[in-house]
C-alpha atoms as a PDB file:
ATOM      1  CA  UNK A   1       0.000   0.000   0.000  1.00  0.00           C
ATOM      2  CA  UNK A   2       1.360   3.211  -1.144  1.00  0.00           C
ATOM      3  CA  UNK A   3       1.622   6.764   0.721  1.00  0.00           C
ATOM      4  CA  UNK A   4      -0.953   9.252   0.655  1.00  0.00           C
ATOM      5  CA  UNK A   5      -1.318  12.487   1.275  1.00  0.00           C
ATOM      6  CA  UNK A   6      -4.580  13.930   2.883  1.00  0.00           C
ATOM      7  CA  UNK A   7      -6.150  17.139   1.610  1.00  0.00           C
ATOM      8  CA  UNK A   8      -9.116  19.217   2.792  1.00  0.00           C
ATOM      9  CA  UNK A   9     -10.341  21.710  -0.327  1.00  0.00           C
ATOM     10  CA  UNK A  10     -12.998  23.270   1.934  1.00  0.00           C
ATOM     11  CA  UNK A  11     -13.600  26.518   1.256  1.00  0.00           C
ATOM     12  CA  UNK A  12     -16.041  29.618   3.326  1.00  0.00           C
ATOM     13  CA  UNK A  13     -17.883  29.459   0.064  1.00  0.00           C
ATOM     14  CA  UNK A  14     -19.073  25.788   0.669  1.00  0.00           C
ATOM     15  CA  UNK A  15     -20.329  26.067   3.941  1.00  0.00           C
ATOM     16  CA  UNK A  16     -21.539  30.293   3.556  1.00  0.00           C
ATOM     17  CA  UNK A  17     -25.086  28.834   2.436  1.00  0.00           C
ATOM     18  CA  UNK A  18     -25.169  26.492   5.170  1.00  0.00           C
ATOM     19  CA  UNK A  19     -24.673  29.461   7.621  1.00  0.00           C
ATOM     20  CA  UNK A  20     -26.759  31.984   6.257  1.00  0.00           C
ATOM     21  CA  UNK A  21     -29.679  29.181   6.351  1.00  0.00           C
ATOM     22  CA  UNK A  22     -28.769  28.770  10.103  1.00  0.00           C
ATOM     23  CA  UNK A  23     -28.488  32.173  11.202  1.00  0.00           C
ATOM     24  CA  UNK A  24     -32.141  32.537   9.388  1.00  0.00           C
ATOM     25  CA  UNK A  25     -33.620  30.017  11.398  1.00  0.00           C
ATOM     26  CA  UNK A  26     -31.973  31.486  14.540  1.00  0.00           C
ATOM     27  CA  UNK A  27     -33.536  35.082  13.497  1.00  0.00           C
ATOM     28  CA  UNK A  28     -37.274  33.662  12.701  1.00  0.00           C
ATOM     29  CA  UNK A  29     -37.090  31.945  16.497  1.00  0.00           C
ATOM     30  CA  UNK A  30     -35.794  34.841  17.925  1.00  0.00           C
ATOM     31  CA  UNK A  31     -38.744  37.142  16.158  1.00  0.00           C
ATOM     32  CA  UNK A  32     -40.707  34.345  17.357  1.00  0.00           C
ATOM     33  CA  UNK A  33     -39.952  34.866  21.242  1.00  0.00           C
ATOM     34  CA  UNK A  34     -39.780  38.456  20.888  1.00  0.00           C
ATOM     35  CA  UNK A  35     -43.418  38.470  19.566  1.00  0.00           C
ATOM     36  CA  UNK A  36     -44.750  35.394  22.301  1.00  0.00           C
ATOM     37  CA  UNK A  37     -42.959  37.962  24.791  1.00  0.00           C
ATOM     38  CA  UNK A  38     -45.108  40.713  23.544  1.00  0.00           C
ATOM     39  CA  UNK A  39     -47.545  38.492  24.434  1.00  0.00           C
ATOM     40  CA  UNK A  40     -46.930  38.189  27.482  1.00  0.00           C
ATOM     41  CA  UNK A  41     -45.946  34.199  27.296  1.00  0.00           C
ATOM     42  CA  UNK A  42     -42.616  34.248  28.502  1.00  0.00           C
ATOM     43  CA  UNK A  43     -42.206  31.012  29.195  1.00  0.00           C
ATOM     44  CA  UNK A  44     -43.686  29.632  25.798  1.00  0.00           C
ATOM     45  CA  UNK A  45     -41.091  31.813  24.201  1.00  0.00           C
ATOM     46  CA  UNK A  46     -37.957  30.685  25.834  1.00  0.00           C
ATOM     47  CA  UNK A  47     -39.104  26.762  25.390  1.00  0.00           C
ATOM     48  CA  UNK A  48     -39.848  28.125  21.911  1.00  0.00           C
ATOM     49  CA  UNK A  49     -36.200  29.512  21.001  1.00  0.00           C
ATOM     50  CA  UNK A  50     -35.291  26.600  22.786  1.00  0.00           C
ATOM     51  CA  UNK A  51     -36.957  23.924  20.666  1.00  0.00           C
ATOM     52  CA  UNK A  52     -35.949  25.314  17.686  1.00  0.00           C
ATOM     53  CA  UNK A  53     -32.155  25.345  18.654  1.00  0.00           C
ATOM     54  CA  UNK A  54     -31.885  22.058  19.785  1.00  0.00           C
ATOM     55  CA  UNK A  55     -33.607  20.558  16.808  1.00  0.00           C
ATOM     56  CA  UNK A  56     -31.970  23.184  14.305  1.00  0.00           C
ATOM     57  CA  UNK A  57     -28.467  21.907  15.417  1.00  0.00           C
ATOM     58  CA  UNK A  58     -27.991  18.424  14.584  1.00  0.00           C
ATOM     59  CA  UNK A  59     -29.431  19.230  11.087  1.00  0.00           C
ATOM     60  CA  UNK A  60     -26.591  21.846  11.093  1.00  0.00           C
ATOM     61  CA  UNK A  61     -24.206  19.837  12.443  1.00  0.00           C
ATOM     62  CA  UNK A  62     -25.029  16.781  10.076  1.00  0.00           C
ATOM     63  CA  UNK A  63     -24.547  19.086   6.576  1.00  0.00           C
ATOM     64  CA  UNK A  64     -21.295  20.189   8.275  1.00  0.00           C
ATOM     65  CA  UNK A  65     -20.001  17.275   8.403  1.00  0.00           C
ATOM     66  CA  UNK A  66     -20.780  15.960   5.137  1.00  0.00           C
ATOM     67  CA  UNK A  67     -20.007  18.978   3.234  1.00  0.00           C
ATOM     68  CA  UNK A  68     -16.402  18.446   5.172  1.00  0.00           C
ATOM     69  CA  UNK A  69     -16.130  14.705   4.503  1.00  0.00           C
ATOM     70  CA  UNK A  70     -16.957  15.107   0.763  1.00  0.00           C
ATOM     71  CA  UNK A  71     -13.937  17.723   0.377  1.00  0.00           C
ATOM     72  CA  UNK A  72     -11.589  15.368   1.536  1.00  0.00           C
ATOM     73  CA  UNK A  73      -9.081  14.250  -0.640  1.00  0.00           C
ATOM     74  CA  UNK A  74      -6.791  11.573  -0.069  1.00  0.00           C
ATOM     75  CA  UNK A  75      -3.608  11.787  -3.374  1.00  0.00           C
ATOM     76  CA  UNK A  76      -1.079   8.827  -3.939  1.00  0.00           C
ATOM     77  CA  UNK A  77       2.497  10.431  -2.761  1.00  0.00           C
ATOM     78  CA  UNK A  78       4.476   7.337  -5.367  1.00  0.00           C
ATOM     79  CA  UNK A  79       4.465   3.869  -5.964  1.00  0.00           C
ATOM     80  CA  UNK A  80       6.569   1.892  -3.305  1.00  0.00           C
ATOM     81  CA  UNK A  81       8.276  -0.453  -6.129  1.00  0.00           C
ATOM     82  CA  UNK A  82      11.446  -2.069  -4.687  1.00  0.00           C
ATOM     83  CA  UNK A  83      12.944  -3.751  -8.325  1.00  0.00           C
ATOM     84  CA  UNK A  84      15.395  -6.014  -5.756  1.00  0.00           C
ATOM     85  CA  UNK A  85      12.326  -8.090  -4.442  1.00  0.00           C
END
């Protein structure tokens, strides 16, 4: 088995949209609270911005991961060939 060399080609620009979708969901449960707080429902509204952050994250955290593992790269260094053997 030859040598290989491990490369990540990840750039901002792959995960940006990932972000941007997180940090909208993070905004629309924070509008959310702020308008159940209007409401005087305080407690609805933390459990709400709650909720939505614990089951936002492992969505997050799942795309993260993938879009990571698919920019690994792994190159061949050179063939190992020993002409003596």
């Amino acid at each position: 088995m030859g040598n290989y060399r491990v490369q990540c080609t990840l750039t901002f620009g792959d995960i940006y949209p990932q972000v941007l979708a997180w940090m909208g969901v993070i905004f629309a449960s924070l509008a959310t609270a702020l308008g159940l707080m209007g409401a005087s429902r305080p407690l609805f509204a933390l459990l709400g911005v709650g909720l939505i952050l614990v089951l936002s994250l492992p969505f997050l955290l799942f795309a993260f991961t993938t879009t990571l593992l698919n920019h690994i790269a792994l190159e061949p260094q050179g063939t190992n060939d020993s002409a003596g053997l």
